[in-house]
N, C-alpha and C. Protein backbone atom coordinates (compact mmCIF):
# COMPACT_ATOMS: atom_id res chain seq x y z
N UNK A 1 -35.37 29.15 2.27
CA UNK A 1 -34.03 28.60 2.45
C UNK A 1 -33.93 27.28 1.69
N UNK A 2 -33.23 27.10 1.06
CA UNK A 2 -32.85 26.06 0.28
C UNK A 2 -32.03 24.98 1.02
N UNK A 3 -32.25 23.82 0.90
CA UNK A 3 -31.27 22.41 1.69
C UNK A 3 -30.36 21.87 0.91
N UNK A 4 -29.30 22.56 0.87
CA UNK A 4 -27.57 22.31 0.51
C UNK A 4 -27.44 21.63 1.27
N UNK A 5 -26.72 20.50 0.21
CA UNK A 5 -26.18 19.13 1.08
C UNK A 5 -24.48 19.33 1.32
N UNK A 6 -23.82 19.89 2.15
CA UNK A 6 -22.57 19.87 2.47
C UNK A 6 -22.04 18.60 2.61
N UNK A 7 -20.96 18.25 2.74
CA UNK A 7 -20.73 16.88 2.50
C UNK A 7 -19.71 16.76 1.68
N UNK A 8 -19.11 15.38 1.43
CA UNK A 8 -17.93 15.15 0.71
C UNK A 8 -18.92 13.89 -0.31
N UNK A 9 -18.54 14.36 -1.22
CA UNK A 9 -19.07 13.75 -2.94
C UNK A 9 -17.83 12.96 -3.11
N UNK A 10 -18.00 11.59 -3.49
CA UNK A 10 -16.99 10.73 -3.95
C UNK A 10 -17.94 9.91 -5.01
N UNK A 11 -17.02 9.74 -6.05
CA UNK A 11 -17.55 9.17 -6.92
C UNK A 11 -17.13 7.72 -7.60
N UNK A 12 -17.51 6.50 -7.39
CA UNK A 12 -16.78 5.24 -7.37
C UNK A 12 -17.26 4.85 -9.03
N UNK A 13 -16.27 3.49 -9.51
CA UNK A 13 -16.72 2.73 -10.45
C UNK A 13 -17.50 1.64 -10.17
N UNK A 14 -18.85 1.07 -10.24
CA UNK A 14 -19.14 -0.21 -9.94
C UNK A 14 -19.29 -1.07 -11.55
N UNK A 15 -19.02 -2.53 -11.34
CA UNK A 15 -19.11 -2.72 -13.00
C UNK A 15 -20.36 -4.14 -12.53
N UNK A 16 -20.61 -4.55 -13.69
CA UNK A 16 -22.27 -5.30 -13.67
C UNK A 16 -23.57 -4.12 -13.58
N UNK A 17 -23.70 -3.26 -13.44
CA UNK A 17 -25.27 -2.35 -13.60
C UNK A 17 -25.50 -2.39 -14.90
N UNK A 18 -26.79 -2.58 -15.48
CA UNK A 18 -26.98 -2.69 -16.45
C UNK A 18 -28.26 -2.03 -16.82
N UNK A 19 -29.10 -2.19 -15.46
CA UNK A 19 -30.64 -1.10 -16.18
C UNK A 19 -31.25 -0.39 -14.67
N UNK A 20 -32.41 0.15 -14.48
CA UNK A 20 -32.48 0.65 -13.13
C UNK A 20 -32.59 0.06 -12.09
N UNK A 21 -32.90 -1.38 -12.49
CA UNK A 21 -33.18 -2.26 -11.09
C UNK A 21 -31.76 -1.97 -10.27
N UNK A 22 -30.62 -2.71 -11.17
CA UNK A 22 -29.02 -2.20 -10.79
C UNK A 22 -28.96 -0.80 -9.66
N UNK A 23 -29.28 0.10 -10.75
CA UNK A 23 -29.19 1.40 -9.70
C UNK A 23 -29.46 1.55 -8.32
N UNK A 24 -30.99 1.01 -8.66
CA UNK A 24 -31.70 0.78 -7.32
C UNK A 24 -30.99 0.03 -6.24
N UNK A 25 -30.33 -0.81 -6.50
CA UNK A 25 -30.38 -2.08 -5.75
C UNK A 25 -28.77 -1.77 -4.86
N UNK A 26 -27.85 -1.13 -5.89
CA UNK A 26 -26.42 -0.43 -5.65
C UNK A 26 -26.79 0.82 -4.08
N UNK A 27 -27.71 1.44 -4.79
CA UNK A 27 -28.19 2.73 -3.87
C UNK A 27 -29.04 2.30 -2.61
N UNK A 28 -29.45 1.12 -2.88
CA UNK A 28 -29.76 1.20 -1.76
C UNK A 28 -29.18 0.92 -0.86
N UNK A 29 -28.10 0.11 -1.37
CA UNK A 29 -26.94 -0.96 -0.24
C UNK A 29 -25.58 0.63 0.61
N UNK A 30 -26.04 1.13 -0.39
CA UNK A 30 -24.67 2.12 -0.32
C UNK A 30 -25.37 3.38 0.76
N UNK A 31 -26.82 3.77 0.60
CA UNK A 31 -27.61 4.55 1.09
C UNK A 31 -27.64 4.13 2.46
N UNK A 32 -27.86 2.74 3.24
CA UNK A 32 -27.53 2.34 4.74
C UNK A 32 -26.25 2.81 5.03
N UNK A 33 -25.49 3.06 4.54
CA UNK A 33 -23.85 3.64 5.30
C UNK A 33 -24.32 4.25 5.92
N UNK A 34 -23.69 4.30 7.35
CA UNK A 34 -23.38 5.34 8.10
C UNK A 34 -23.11 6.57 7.69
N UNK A 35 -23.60 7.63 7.30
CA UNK A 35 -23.10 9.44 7.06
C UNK A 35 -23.53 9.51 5.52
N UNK A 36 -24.18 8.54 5.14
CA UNK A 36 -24.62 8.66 3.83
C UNK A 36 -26.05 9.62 3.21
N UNK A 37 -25.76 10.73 2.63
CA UNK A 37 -26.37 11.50 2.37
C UNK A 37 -27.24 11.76 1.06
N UNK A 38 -26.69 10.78 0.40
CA UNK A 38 -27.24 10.53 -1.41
C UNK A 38 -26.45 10.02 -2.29
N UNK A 39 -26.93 9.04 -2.71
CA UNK A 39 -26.26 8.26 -3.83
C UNK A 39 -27.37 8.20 -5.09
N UNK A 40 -26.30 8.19 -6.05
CA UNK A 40 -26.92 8.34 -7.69
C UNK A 40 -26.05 7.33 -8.07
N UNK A 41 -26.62 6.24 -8.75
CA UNK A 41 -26.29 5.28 -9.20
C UNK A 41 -26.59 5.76 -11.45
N UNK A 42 -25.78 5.28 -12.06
CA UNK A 42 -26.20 4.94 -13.03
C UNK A 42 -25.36 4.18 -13.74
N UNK A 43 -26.19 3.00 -14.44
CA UNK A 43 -25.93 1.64 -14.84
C UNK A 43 -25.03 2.30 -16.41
N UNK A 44 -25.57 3.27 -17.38
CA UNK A 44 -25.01 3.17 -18.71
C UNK A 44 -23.20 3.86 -18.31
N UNK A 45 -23.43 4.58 -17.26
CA UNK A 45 -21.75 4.75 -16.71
C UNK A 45 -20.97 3.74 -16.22
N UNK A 46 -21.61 3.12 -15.51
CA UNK A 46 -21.20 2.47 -14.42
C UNK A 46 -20.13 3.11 -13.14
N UNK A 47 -21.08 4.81 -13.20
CA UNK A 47 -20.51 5.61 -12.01
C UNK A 47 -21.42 5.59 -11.28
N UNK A 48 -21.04 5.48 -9.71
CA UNK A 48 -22.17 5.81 -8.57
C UNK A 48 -21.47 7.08 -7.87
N UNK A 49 -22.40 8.30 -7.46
CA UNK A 49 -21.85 9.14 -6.73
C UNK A 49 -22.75 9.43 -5.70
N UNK A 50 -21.82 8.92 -4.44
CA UNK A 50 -21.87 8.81 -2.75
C UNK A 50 -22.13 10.71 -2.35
N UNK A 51 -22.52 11.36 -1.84
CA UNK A 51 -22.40 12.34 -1.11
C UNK A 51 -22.22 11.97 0.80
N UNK A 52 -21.35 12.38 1.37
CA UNK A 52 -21.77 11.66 3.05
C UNK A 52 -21.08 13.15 3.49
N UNK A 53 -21.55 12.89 4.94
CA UNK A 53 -21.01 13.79 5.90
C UNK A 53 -19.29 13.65 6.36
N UNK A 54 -19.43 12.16 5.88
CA UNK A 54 -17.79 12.19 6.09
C UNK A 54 -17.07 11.19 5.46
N UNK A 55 -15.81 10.80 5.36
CA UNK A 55 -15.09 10.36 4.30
C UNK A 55 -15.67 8.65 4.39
N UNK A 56 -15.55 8.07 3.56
CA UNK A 56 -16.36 6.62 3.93
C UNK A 56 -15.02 6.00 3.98
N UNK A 57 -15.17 4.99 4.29
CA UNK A 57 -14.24 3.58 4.18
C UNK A 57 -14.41 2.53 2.90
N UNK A 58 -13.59 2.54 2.20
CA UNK A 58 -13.82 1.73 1.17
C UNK A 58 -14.21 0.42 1.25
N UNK A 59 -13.59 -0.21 2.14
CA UNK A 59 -14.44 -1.35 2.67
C UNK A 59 -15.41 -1.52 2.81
N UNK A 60 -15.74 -0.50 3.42
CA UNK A 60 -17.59 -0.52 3.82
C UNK A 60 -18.29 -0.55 2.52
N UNK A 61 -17.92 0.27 1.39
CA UNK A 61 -18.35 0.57 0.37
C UNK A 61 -18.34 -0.85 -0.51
N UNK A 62 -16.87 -1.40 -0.79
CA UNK A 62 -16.96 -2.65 -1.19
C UNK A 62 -17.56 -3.87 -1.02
N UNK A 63 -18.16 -4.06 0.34
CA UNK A 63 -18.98 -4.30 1.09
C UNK A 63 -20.58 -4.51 0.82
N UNK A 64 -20.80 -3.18 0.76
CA UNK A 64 -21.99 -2.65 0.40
C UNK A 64 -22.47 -2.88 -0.87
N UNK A 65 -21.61 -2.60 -2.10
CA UNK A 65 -21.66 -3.18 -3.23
C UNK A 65 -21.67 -4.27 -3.58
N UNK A 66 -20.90 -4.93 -3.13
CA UNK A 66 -21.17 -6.68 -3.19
C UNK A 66 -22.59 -7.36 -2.61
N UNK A 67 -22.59 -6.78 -1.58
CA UNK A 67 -24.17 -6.86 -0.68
C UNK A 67 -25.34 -6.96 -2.10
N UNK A 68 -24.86 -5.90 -2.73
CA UNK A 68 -25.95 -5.61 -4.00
C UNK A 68 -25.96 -6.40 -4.93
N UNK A 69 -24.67 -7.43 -5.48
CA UNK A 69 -24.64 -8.64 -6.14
C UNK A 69 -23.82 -7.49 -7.07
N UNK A 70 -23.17 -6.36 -6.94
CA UNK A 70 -22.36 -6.06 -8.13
C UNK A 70 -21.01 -5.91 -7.60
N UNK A 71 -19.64 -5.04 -8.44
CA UNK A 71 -18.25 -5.59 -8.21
C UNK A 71 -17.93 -3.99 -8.33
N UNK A 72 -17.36 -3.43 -6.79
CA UNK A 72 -16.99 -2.07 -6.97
C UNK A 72 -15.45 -2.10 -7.70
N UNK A 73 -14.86 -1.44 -8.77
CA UNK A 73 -13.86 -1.63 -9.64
C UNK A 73 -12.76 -0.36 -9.02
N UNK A 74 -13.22 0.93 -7.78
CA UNK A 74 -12.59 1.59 -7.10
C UNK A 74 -13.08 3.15 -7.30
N UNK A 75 -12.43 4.04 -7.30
CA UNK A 75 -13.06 5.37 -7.37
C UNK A 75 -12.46 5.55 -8.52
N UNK A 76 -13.16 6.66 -9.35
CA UNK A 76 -13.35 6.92 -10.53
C UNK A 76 -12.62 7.97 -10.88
């Protein structure tokens, strides 16, 4: 049996990432959410994509991103 992540995929802009530390540092802040199921950060996009069990709050997210020292620019 394979582990399909059901879930709602949202995909935000963050701007400042620039190499993997960035990634890391975005994902991890965003990865403590509540219902957060996987985040993929990458710096040469400057797209992060959230998977959660349920719809997030942008706040929280904006939040979270700033936490990381970068500037969420909104969903993508």
């Amino acid at each position: 049996m394979t582990s399909q992540t059901n879930g709602i995929t949202t995909v935000y802009t963050v701007t400042g990432m620039t190499c993997g530390h960035c990634e890391g540092a975005v994902a991890q802040e965003l990865s403590a959410l509540a219902g957060v199921t996987s985040v993929a950060a990458v710096a040469a996009t400057g797209l992060v994509t959230v998977v959660s069990a349920g719809p997030l709050d942008d706040e929280a997210v904006r939040a979270a991103v700033d936490e990381a020292g970068y500037e969420l620019a909104g969903r993508a």
